[in-house]
Protein backbone atom coordinates (compact mmCIF):
# COMPACT_ATOMS: atom_id res chain seq x y z
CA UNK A 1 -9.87 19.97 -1.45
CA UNK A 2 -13.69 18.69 -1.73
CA UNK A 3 -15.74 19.18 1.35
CA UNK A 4 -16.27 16.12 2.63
CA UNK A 5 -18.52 16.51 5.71
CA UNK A 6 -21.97 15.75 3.73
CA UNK A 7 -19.82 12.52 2.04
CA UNK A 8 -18.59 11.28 5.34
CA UNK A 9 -21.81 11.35 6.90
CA UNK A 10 -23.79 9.54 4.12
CA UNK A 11 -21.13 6.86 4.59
CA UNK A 12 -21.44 6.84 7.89
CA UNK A 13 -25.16 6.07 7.81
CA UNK A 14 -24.49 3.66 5.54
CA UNK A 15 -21.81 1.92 7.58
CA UNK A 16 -24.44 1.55 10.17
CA UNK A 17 -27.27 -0.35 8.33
CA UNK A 18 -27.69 -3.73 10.09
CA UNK A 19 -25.81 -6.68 8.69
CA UNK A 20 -28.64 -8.39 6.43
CA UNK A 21 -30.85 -5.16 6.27
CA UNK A 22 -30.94 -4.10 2.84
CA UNK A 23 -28.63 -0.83 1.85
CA UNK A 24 -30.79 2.78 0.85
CA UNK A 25 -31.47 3.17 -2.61
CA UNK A 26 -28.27 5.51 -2.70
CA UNK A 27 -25.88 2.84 -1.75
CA UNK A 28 -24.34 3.06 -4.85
CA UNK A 29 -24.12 6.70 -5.91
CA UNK A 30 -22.43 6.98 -2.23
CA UNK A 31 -19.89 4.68 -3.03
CA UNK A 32 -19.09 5.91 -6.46
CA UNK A 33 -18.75 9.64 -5.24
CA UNK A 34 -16.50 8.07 -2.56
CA UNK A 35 -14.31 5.71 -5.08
CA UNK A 36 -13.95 9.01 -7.13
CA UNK A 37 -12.77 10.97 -5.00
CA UNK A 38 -9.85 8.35 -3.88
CA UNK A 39 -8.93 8.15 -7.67
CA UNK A 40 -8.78 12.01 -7.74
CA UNK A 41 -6.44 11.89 -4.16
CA UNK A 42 -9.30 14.47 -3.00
CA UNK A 43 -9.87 11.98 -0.24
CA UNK A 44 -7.47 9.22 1.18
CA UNK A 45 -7.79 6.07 3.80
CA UNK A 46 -4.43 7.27 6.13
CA UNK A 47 -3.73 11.11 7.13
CA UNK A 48 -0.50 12.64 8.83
CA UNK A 49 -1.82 14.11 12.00
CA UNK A 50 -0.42 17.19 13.53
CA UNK A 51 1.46 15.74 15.39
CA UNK A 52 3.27 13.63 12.78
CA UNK A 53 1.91 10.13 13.18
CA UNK A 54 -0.01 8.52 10.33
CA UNK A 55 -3.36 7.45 11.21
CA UNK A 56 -6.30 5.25 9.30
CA UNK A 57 -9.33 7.85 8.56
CA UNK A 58 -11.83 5.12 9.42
CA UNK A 59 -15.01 6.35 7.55
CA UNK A 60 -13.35 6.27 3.88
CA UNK A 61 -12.33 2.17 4.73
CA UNK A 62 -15.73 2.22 6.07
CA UNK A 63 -17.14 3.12 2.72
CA UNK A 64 -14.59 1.36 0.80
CA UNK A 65 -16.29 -2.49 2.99
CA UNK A 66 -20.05 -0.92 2.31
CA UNK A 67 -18.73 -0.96 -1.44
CA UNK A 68 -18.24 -5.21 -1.28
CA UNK A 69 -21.65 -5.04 0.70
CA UNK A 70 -23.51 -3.05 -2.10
CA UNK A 71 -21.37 -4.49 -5.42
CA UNK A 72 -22.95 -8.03 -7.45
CA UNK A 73 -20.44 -10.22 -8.73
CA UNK A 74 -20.04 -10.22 -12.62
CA UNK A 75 -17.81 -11.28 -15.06
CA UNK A 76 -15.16 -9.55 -16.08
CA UNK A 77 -13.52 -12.05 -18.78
CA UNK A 78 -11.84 -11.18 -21.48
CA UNK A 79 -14.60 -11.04 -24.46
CA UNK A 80 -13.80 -10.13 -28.16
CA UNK A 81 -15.39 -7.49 -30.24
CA UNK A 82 -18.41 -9.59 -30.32
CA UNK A 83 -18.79 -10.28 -27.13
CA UNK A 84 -17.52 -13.98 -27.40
CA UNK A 85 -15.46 -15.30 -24.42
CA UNK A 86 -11.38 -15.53 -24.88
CA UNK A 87 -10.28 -18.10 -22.99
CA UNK A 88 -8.10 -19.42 -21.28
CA UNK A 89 -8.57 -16.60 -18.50
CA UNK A 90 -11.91 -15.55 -16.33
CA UNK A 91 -12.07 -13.32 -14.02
CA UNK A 92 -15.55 -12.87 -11.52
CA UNK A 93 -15.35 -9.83 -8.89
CA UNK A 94 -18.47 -7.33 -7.48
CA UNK A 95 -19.01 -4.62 -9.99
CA UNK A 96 -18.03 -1.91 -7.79
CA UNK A 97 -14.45 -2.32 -8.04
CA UNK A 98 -13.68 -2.92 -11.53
CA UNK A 99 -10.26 -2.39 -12.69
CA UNK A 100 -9.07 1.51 -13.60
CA UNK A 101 -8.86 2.41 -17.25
CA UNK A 102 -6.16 5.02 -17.68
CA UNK A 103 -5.50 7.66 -20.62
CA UNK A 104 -2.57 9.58 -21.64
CA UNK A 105 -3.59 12.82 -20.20
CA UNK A 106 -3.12 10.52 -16.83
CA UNK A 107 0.18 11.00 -17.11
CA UNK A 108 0.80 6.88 -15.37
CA UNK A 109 2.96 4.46 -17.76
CA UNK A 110 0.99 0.69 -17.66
CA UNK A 111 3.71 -0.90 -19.30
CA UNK A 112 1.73 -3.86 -21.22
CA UNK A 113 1.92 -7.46 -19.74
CA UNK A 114 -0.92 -8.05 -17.43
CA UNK A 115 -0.94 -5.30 -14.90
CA UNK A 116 -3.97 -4.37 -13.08
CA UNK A 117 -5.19 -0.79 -10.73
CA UNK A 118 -8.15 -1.50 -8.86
CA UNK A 119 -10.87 1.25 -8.66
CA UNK A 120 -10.54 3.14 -5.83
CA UNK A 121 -6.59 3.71 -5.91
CA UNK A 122 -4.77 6.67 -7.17
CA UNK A 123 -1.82 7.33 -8.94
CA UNK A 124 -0.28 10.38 -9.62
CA UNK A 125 1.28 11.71 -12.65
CA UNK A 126 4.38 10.11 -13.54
CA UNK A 127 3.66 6.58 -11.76
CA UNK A 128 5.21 3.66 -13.82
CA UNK A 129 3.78 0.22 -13.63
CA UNK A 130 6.22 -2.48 -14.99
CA UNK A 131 4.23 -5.67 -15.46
CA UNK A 132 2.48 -7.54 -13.96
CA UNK A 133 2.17 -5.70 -10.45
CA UNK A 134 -1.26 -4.99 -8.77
CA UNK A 135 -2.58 -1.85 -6.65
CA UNK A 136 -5.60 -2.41 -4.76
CA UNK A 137 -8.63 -0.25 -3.80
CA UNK A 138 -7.75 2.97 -1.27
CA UNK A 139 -4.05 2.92 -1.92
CA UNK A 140 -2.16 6.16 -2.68
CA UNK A 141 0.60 6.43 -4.97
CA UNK A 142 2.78 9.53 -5.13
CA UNK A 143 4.21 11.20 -8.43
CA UNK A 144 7.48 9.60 -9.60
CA UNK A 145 6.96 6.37 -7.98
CA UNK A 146 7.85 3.06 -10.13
CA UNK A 147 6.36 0.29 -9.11
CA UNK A 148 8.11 -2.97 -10.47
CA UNK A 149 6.89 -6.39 -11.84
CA UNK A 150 5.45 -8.50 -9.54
CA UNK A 151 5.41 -5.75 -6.98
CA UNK A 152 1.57 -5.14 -4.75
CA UNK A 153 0.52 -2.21 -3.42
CA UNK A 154 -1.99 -3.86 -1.31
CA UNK A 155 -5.82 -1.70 0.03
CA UNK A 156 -5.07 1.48 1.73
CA UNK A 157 -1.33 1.42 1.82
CA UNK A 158 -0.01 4.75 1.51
CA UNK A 159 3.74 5.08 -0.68
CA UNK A 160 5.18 8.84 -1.48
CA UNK A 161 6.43 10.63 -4.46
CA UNK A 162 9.82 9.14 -6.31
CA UNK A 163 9.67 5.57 -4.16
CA UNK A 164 11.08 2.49 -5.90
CA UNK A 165 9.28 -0.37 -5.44
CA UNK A 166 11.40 -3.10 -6.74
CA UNK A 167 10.54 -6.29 -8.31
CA UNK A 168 8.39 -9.04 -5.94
CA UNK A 169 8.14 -5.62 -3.28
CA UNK A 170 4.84 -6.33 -0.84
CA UNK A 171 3.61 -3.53 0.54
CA UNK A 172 1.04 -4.82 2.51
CA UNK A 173 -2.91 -3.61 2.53
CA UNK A 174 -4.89 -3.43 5.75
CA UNK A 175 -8.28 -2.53 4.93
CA UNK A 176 -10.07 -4.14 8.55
CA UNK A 177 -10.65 -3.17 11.15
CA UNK A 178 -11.26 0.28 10.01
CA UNK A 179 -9.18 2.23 12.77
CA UNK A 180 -6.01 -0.51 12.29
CA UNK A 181 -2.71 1.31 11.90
CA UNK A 182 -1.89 1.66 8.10
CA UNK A 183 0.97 0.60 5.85
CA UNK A 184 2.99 4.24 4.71
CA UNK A 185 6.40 4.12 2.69
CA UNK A 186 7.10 8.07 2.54
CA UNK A 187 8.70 10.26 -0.18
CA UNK A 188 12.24 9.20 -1.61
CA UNK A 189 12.07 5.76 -0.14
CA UNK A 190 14.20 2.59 -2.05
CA UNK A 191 12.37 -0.54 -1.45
CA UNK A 192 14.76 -3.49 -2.09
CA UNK A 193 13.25 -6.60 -4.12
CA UNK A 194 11.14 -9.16 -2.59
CA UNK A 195 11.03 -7.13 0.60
CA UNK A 196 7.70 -7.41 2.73
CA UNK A 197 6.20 -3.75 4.42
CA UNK A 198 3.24 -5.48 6.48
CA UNK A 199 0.56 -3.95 9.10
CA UNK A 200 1.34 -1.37 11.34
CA UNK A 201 4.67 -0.28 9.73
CA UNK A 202 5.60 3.43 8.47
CA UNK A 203 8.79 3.80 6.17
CA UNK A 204 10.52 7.31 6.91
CA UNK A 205 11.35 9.09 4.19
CA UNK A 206 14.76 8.77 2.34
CA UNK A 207 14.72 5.17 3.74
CA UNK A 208 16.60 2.00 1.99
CA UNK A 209 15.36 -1.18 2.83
CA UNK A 210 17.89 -4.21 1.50
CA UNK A 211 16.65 -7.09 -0.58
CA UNK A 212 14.61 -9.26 1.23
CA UNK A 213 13.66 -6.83 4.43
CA UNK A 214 10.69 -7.91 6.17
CA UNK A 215 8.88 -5.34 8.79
CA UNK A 216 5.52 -5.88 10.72
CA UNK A 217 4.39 -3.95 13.44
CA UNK A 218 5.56 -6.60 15.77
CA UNK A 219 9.16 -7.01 14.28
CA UNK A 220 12.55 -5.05 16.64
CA UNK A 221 14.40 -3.18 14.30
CA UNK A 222 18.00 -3.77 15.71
CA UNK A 223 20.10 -0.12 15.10
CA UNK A 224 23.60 -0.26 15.07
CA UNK A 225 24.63 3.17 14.55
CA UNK A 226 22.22 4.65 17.10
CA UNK A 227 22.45 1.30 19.48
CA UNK A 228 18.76 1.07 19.88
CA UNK A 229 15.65 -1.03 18.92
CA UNK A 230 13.08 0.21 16.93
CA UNK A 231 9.64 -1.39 18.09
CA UNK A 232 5.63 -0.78 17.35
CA UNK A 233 3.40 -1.79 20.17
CA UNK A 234 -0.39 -2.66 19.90
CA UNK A 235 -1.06 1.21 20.16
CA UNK A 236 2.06 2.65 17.91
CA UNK A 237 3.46 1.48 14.64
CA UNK A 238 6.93 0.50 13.99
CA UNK A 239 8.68 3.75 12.42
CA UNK A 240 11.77 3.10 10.64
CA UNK A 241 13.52 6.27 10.83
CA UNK A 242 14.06 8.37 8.06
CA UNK A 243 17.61 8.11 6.46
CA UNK A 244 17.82 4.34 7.74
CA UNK A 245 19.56 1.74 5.41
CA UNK A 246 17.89 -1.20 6.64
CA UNK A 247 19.59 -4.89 5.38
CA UNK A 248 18.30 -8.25 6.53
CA UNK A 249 20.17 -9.56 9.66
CA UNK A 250 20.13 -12.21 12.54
CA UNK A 251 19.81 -12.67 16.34
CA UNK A 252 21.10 -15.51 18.34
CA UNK A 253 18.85 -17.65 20.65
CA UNK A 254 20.62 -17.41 24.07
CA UNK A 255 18.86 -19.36 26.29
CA UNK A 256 17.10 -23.03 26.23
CA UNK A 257 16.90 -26.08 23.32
CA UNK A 258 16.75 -22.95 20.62
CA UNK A 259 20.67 -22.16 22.09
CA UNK A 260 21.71 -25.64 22.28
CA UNK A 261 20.64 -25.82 18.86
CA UNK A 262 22.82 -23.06 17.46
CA UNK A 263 19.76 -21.12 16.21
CA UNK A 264 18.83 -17.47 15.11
CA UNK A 265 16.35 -15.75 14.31
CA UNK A 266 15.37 -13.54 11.11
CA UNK A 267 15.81 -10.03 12.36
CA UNK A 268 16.14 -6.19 10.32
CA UNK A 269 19.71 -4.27 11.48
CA UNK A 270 20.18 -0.52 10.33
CA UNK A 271 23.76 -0.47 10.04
CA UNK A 272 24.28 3.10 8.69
CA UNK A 273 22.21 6.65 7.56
CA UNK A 274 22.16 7.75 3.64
CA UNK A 275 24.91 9.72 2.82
CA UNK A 276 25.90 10.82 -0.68
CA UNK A 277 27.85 8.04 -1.78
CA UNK A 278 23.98 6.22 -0.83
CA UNK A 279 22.40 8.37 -2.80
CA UNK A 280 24.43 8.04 -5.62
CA UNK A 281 24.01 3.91 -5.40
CA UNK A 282 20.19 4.89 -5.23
CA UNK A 283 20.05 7.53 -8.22
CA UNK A 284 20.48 5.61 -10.89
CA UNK A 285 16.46 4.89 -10.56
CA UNK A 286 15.95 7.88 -11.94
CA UNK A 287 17.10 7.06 -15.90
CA UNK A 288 14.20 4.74 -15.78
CA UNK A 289 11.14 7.09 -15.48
């Protein structure tokens, strides 16, 4: 692990130069130290404390906004060998964050069809992108993961080793303010298709969230085995336990013209823990990596 007092500080220092002032002439060698070290995973933009809650880590997002202060916007359209614009496509974006070129001693699959990593992100060994799906800057994505087409892994999220995200998946970025609670999916986690994992939400480990699951910090979680609600507050996230199978559900209005009406409202419901004959629904992921 890199030291990364001397790093923090310079970013730091750089995090407080007045809005207009012009940046130090090592803006930019700050920045690409710092987007280096996210690609390498020496460094990353949410931490599990010691005592088990996930937290932002506020100075790398901090860098991560002086980068858009310190980048010019270029093009990045497709050109031929000689230079010569291909349309129909352009593409204009500051020219710290281009996208991340990736070898084969990377060990990631980028399945062709339009895919795109943004600098700044990391995947590990063994990370399969099925097209087109986007990471952004300051996410972390752990070995084994797949991460299916049309599926975002938005800036800073957080998703473990062997999650599936499957296709139209959201997992939502949350790069300002710098202290706000981030987006984690842990290890072993089955994200169903065209599910939404939004701000202020961590995904326990060995989790299964149904097609179409959507979870914000501000969303109950109604439990049927364990006859509780799961909620996040302004100062806590909303944890969804580990184990949970987690399928889209509904609440009835009880009181007032919502009740007369006969309407509900869009709610999660856990109704049961993985067991075996879970995990055996959920292996079959496995034949595709």
């Amino acid at each position: 692990m890199m030291d990364t007092s001397a790093l923090r500080a310079s970013i730091e220092a750089l995090a407080a130069t007045p809005a207009g002032a012009p940046l130090p002439s090592d803006a930019r060698s700050v920045i690409d130290t710092l987007l280096a070290a996210l690609e390498a995973g020496s460094i990353r933009a949410a931490e599990l404390s010691a005592d088990g809650h996930w937290r932002a880590v506020s100075w790398v997002k901090a860098g991560i906004l002086v980068g858009f202060r310190a980048g010019t916007l270029v093009d990045y359209s497709p050109r031929d060998a000689h230079g010569t614009y291909v349309p129909p496509f352009s593409f204009v974006d500051k020219d710290t964050f281009p996208t991340r070129m990736f070898a084969v001693a990377d060990g990631v699959r980028v399945v062709p069809g339009g895919s795109a990593v943004r600098r700044g992100a990391y995947l590990a060994p063994g990370v399969v992108c099925m097209p087109p799906m986007y990471v952004n800057v300051g996410a972390f994505v752990g070995r084994g993961t797949l991460i299916d087409s049309h599926a975002l892994v938005g800036s800073c999220a957080q998703v473990g080793e062997r999650v599936h995200l499957s296709a139209g998946a959201q997992i939502g970025g949350v790069l300002e303010p710098v202290n706000a609670a981030p987006v984690v999916v842990e290890d072993d986690v089955t994200i169903g298709g065209n599910c939404g994992v939004y701000e202020g939400t961590v995904v326990r480990a060995r989790a299964v969230l149904g097609a179409g699951v959507i979870l914000t910090r501000g969303t109950p979680v109604y439990d049927l085995v364990r006859e509780t609600v799961w909620r996040g507050s302004p100062e806590r996230a909303l944890e969804i336990p580990a184990g949970a199978v987690v399928v889209p559900g509904a609440r009835r209005v009880v009181s007032g013209w919502g009740s007369e009406q006969g309407l509900s409202l869009q709610t999660p419901v856990i109704v049961k823990y993985r067991d075996e004959k879970t995990d055996a629904a959920t292996a079959l992921e496995g034949w595709l990596r």
